[in-house]
C-alpha atoms as a PDB file:
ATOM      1  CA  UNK A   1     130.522  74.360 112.623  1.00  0.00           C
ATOM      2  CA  UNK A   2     129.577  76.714 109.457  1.00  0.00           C
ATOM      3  CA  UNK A   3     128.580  80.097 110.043  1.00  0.00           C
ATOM      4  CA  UNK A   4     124.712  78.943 108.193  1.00  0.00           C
ATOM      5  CA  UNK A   5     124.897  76.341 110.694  1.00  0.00           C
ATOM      6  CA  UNK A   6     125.718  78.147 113.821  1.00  0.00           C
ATOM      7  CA  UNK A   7     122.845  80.972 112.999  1.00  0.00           C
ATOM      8  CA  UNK A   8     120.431  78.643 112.349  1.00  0.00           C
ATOM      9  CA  UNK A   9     121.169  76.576 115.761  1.00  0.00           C
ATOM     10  CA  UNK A  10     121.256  80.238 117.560  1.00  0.00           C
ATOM     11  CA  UNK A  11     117.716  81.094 115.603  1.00  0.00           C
ATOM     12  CA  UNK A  12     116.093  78.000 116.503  1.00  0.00           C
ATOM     13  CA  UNK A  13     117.298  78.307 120.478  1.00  0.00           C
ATOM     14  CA  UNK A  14     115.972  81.610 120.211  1.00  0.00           C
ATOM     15  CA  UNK A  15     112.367  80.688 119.073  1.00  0.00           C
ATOM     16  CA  UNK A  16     112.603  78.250 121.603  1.00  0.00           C
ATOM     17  CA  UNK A  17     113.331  80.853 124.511  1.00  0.00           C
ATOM     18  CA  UNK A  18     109.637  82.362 125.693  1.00  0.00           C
ATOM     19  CA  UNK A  19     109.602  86.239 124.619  1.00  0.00           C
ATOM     20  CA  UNK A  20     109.177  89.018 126.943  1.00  0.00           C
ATOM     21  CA  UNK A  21     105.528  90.053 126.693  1.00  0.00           C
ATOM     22  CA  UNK A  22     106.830  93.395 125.853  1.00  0.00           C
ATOM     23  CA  UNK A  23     103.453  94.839 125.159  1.00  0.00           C
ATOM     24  CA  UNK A  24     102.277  94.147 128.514  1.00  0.00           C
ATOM     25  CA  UNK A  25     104.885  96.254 130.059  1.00  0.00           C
ATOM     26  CA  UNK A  26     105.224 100.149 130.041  1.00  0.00           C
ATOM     27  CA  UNK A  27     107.421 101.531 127.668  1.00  0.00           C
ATOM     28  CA  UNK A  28     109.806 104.742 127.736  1.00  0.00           C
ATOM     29  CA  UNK A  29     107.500 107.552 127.284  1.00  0.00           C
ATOM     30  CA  UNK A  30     104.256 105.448 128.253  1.00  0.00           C
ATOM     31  CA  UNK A  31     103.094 105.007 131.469  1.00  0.00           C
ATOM     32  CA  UNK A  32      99.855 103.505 131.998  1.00  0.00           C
ATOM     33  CA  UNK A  33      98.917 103.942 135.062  1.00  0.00           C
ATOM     34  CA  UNK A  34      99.534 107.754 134.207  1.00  0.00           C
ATOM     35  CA  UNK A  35      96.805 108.284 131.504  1.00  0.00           C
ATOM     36  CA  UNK A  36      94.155 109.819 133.688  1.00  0.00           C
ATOM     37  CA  UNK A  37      90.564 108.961 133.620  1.00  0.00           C
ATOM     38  CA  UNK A  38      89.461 111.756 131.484  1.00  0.00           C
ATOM     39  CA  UNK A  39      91.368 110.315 128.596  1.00  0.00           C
ATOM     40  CA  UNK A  40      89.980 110.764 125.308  1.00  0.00           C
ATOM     41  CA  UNK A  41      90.795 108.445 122.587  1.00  0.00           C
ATOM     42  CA  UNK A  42      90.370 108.466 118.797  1.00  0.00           C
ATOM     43  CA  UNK A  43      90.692 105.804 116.210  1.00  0.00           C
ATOM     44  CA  UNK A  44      90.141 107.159 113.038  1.00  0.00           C
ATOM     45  CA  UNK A  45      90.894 106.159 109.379  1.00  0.00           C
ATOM     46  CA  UNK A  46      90.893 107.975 105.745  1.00  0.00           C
ATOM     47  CA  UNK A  47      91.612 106.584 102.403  1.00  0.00           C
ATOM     48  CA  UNK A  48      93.449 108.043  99.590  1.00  0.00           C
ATOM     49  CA  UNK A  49      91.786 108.329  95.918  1.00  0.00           C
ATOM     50  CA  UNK A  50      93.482 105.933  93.488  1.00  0.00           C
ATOM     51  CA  UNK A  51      96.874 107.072  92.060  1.00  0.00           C
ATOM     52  CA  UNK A  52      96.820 109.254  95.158  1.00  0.00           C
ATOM     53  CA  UNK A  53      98.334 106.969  98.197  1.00  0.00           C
ATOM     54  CA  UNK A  54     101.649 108.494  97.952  1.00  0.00           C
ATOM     55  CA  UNK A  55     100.421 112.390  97.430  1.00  0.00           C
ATOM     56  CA  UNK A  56      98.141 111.516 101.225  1.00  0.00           C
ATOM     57  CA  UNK A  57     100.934 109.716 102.679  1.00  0.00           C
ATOM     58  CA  UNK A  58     103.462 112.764 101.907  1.00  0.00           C
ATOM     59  CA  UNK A  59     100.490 115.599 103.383  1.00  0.00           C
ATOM     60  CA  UNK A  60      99.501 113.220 105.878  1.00  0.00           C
ATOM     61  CA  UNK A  61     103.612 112.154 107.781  1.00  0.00           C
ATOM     62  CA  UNK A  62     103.943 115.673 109.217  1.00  0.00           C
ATOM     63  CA  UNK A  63     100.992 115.654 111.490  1.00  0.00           C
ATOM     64  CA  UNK A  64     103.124 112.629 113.498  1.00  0.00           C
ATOM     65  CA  UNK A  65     105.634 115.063 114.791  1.00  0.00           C
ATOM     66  CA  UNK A  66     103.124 118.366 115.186  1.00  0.00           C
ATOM     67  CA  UNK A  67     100.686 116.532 117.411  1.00  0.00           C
ATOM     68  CA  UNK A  68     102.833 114.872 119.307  1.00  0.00           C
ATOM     69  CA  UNK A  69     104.290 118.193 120.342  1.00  0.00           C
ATOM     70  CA  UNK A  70     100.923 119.540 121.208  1.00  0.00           C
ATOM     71  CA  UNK A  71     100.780 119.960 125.077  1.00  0.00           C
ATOM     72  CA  UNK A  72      98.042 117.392 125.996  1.00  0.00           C
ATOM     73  CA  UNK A  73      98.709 114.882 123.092  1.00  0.00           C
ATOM     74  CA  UNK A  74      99.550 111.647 125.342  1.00  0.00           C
ATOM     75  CA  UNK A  75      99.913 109.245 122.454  1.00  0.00           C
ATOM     76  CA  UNK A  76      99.536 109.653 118.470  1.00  0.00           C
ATOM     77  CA  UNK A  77     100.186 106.906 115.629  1.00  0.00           C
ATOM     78  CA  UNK A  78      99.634 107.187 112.022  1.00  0.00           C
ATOM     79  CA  UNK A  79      99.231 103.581 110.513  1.00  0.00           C
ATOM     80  CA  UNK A  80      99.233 102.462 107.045  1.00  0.00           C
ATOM     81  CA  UNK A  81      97.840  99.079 105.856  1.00  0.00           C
ATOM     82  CA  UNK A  82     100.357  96.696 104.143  1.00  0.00           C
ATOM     83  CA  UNK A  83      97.950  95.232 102.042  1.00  0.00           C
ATOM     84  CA  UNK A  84      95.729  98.437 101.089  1.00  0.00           C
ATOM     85  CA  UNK A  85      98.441 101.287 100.431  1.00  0.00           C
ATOM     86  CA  UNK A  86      96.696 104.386 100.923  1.00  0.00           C
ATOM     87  CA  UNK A  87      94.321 103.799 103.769  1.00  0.00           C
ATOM     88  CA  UNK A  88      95.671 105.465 106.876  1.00  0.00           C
ATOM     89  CA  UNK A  89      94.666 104.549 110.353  1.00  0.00           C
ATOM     90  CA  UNK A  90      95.194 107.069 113.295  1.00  0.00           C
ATOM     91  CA  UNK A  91      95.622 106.327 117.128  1.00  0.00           C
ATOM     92  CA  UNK A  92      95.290 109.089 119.052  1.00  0.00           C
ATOM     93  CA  UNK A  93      94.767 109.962 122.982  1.00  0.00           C
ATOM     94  CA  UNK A  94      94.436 113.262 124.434  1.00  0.00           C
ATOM     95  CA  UNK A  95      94.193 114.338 128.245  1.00  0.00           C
ATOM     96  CA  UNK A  96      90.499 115.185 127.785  1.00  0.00           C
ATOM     97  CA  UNK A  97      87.868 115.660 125.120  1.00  0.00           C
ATOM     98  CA  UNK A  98      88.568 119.452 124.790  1.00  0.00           C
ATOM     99  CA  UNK A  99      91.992 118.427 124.067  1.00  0.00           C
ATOM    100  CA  UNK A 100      91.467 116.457 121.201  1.00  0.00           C
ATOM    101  CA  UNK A 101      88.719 119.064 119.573  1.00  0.00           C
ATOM    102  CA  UNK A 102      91.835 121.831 120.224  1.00  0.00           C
ATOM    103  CA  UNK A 103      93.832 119.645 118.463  1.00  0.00           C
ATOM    104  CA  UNK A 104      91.439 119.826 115.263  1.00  0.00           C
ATOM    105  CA  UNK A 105      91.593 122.855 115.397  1.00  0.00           C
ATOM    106  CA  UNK A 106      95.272 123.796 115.278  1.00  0.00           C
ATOM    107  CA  UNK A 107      96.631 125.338 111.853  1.00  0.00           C
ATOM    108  CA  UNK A 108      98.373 122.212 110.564  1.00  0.00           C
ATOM    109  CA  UNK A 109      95.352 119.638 111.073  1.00  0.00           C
ATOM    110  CA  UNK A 110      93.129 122.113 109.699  1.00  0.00           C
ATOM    111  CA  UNK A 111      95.629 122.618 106.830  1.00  0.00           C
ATOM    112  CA  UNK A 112      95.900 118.408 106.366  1.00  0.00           C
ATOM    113  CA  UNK A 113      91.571 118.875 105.996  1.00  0.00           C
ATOM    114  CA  UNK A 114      91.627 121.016 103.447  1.00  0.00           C
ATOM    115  CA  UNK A 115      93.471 119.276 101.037  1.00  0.00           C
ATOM    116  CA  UNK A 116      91.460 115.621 102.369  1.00  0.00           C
ATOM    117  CA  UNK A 117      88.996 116.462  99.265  1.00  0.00           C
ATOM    118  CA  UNK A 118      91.904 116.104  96.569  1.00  0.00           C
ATOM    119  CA  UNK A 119      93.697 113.423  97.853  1.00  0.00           C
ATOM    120  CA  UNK A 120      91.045 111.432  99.864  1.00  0.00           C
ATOM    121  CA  UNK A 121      87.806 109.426  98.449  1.00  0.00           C
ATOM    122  CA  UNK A 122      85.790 110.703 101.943  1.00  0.00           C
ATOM    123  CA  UNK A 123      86.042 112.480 104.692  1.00  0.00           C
ATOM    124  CA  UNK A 124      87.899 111.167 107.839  1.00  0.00           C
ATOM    125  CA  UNK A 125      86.195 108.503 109.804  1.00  0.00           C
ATOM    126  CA  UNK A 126      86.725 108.615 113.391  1.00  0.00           C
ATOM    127  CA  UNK A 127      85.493 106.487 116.196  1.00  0.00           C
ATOM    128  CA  UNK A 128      85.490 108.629 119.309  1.00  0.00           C
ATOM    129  CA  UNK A 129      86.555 105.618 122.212  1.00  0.00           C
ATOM    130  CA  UNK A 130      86.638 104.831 126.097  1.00  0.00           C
ATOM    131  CA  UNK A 131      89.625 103.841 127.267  1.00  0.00           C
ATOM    132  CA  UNK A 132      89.525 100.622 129.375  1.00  0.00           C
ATOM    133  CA  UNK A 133      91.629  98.845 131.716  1.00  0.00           C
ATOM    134  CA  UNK A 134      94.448 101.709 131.621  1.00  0.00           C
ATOM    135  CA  UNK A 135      94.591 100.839 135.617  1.00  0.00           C
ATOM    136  CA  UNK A 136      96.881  98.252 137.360  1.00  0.00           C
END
């Protein structure tokens, strides 16, 4: 049997083989059941001016590895959309609300705001949310 023939037999076995729901199950570093009921969770989103995707993107990848070093940071994502380069979308959750307002006001995300009114064509949306079904 060709090698083109052999991976193709091994892909199509494998697409027949159910998945793991992986996103169903915890994760190294994510426990579920340990995000306590005070959580606090953000979703927020900010797009960059025309001609300025790359110059937000470049201000904007350093916040990933500051917050999640804060102390109560429990889970932080920076997103980008494939098919609109330049519009960011955050995922944060912090121990509690007071967390999360600390964490605006630490020197580096209060750094990444001041420059928002260069790069950015408004200021940051954010949807402040509940977090649901966190409990097995």
């Amino acid at each position: 049997m060709r090698l083109s023939t052999r991976f193709a037999l091994a892909v199509l076995i494998g697409a027949a083989v159910p998945a793991t729901p992986a996103l169903a199950q915890d994760h190294d570093g994510i426990r579920y059941a340990d995000i306590p009921a005070t959580a606090y969770a953000v979703v927020a989103e900010v797009q960059a001016k025309p001609g300025k995707e790359a110059a937000l993107r470049e201000a904007t990848l350093p916040l990933v590895a500051k917050v999640r070093a804060e102390p109560n940071n429990l889970l932080y994502f920076l997103q980008e959309d494939r098919e609109r380069p330049g519009h960011f979308i955050f995922y944060e959750i912090f121990a509690t609300q007071a967390d999360f307002e600390a964490h605006n006001r630490t020197p580096h995300v209060q750094a990444w705001f001041a420059r928002l009114p260069e790069l950015a064509e408004e200021p940051v949306k954010a949807m402040r949310m509940q977090i649901l079904g966190n409990r097995r």
